[in-house]
Protein backbone atom coordinates (compact mmCIF):
# COMPACT_ATOMS: atom_id res chain seq x y z
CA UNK A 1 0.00 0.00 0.00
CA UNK A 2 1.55 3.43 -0.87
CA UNK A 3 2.10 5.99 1.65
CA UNK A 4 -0.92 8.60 1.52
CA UNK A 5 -0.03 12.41 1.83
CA UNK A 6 -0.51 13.14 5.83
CA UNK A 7 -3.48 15.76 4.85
CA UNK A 8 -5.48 12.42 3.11
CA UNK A 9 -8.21 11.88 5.35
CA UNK A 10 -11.59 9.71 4.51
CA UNK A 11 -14.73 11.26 3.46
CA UNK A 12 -16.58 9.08 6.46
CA UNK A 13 -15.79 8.68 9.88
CA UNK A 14 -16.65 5.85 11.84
CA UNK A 15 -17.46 7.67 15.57
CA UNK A 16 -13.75 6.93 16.73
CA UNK A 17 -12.16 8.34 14.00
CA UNK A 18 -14.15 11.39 14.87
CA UNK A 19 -13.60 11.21 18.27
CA UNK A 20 -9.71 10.85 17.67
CA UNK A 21 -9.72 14.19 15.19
CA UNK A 22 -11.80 16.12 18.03
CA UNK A 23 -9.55 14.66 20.72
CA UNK A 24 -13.16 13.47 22.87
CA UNK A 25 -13.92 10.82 24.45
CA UNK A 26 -16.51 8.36 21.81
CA UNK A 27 -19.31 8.44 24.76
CA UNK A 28 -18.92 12.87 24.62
CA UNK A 29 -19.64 12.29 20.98
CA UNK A 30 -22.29 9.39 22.24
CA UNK A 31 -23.92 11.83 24.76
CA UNK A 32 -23.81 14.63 22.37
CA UNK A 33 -25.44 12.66 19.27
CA UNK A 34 -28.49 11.60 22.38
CA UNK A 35 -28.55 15.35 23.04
CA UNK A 36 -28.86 16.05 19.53
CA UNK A 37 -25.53 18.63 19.99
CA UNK A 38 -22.15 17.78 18.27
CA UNK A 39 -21.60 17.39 14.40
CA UNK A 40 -24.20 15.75 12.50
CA UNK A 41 -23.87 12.09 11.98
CA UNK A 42 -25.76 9.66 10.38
CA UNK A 43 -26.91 5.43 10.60
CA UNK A 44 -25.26 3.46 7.52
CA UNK A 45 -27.51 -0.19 8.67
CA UNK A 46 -25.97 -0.39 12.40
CA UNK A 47 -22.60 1.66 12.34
CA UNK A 48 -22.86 5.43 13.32
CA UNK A 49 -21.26 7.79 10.69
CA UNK A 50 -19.97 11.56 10.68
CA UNK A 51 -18.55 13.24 7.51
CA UNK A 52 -15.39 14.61 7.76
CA UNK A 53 -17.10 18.37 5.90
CA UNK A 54 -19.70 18.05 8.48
CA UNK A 55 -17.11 17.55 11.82
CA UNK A 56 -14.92 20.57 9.78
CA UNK A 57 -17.90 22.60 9.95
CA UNK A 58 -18.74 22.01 13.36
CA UNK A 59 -15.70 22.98 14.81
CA UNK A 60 -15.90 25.85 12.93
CA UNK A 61 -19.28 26.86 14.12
CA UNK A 62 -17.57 26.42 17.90
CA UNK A 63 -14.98 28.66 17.30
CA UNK A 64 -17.21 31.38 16.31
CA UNK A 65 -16.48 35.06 15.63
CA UNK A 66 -14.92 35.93 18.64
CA UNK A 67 -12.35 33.67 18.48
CA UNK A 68 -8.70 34.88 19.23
CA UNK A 69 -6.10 33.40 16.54
């Protein structure tokens, strides 16, 4: 398999993958998917599914305008 450029990333993320790019816990993003809160994920049959545009947008949405940086 060849090496993949370090900013390749998949288009879907299985809940630990997002977990490990948002650097939570998988039951925060568990609590926050029962809250309805977090980035929006979605069922494929039984495995829970985020896309990597919609976690990017989410943190985005967190930072806000305020944001210092």
């Amino acid at each position: 398999m060849p090496d993949q450029p370090a900013s390749h990333h998949p288009d879907l993320l299985t809940i630990g993958e997002a977990a490990e790019l948002l650097r939570a816990p998988v039951a925060t993003l568990r609590y926050w998917r029962h809250l309805g809160t977090g980035p929006r994920s979605f069922r494929l049959g039984r495995r829970v599914l985020y896309r990597y545009e919609d976690v990017q947008a989410w943190v985005e949405e967190q930072v806000g305008p305020g944001a210092i940086g």
